[in-house]
Protein backbone atom coordinates (compact mmCIF):
# COMPACT_ATOMS: atom_id res chain seq x y z
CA UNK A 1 203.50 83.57 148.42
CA UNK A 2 201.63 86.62 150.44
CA UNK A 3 198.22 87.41 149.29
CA UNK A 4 199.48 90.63 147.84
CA UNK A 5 201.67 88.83 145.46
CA UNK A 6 198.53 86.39 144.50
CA UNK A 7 197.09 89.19 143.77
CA UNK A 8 199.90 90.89 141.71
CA UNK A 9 199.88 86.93 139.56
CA UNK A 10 196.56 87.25 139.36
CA UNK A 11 195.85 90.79 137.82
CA UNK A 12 198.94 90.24 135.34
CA UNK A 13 197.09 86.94 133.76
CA UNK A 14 194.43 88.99 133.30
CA UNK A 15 196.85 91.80 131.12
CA UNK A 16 197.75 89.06 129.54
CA UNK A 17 194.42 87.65 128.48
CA UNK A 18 193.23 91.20 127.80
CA UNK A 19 196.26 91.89 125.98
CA UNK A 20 195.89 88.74 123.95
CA UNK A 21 192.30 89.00 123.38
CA UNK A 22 193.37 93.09 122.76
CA UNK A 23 195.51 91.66 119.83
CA UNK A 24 192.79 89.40 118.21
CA UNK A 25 190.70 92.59 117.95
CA UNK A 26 193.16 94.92 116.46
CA UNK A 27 194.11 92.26 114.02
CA UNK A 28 190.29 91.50 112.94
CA UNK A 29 190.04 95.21 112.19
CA UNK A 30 193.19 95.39 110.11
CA UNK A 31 191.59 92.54 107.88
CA UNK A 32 188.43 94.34 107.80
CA UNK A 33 189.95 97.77 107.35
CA UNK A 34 192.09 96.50 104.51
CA UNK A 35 191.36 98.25 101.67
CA UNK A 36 190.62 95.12 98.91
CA UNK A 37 188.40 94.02 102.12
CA UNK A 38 186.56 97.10 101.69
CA UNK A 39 186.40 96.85 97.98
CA UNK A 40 185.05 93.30 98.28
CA UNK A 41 182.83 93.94 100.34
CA UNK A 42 181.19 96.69 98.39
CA UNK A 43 181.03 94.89 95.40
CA UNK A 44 179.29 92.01 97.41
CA UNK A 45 176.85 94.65 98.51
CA UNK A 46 176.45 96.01 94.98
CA UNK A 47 175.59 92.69 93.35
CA UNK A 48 173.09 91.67 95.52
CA UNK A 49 171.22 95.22 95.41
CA UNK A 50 171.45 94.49 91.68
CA UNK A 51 170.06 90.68 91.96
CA UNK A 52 167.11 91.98 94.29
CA UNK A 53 166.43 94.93 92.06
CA UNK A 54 166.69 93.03 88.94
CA UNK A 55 164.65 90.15 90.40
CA UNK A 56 161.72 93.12 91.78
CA UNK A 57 161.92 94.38 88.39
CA UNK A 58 160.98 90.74 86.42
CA UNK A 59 158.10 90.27 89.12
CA UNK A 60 156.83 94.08 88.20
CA UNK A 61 157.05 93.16 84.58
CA UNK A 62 155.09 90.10 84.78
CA UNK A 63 152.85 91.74 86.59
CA UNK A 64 151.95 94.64 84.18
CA UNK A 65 154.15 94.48 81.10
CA UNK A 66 152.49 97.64 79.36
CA UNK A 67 155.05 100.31 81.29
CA UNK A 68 157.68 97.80 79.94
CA UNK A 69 156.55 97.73 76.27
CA UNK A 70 156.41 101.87 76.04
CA UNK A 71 159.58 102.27 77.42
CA UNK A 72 161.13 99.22 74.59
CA UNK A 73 159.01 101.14 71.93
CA UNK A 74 160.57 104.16 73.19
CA UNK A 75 163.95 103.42 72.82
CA UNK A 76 163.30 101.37 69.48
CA UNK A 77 162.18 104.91 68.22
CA UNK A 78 165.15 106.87 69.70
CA UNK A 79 167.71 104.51 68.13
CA UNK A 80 165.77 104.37 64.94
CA UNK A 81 164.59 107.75 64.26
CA UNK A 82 167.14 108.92 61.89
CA UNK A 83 166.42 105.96 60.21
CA UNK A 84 162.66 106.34 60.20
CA UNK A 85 163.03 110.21 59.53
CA UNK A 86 165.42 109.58 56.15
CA UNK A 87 162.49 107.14 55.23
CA UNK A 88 159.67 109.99 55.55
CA UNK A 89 161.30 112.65 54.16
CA UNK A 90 162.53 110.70 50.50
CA UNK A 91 159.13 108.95 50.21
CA UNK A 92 158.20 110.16 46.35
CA UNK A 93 161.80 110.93 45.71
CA UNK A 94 162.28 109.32 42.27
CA UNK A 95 166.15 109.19 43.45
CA UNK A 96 165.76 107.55 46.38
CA UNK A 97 163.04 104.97 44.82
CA UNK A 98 164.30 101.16 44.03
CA UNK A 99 164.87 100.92 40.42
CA UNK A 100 163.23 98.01 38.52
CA UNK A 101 165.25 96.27 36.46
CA UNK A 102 165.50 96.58 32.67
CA UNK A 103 163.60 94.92 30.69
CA UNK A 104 163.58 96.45 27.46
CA UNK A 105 166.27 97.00 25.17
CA UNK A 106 167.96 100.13 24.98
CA UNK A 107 169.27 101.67 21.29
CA UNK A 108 172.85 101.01 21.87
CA UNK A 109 172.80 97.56 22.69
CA UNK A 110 172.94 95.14 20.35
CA UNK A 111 169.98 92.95 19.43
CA UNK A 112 170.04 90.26 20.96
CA UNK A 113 170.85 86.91 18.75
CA UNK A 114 172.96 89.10 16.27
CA UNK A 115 176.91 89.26 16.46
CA UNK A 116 178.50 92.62 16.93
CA UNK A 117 180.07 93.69 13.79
């Protein structure tokens, strides 16, 4: 063989190689590219921003727990506030008070230890 068609050998392995290693590329982006790829990989990203934040969050309450406590009362009193409103407003209501129970006889019932006629 003439050194021209050495070089000709030559430069075509090298296509080759480049083409093969060409081909590894394009397929590692398809598998990247592919969409439930994508997906997976955001929700990877997503849980561990929500371990690190929830994690910061525990250290910040044990740290100072009083911003923590408002913010529980707060809520307690925005899911409870009809509840604790109602409560206000029929305080005195005679309707609305428990009634006791009876303990003295009324005129239509019968005495007690005497058969109804």
């Amino acid at each position: 063989m003439s050194r021209a068609e050495d070089d000709l050998a030559a430069a075509e392995a090298d296509a080759r190689q480049a083409r093969a290693l060409l081909t590894g590329t394009l397929v590692d982006l398809q598998a990247r590219l592919h969409p439930r790829a994508l997906v997976r990989e955001a929700i990877d990203e997503v849980r561990d921003a929500g371990h690190e934040l929830l994690r910061a969050g525990v250290a910040a309450a044990k740290r100072n727990p009083t911003p923590l406590i408002a913010v529980a009362g707060t809520l307690v009193a925005l899911v409870a506030r009809y509840w604790i409103v109602g409560t206000q407003e029929n305080a005195g209501d005679p309707a609305t008070e428990p009634q006791a129970p009876r303990l003295q006889r009324e005129d239509n019932d019968p005495p007690e230890g005497k058969p109804d006629d």
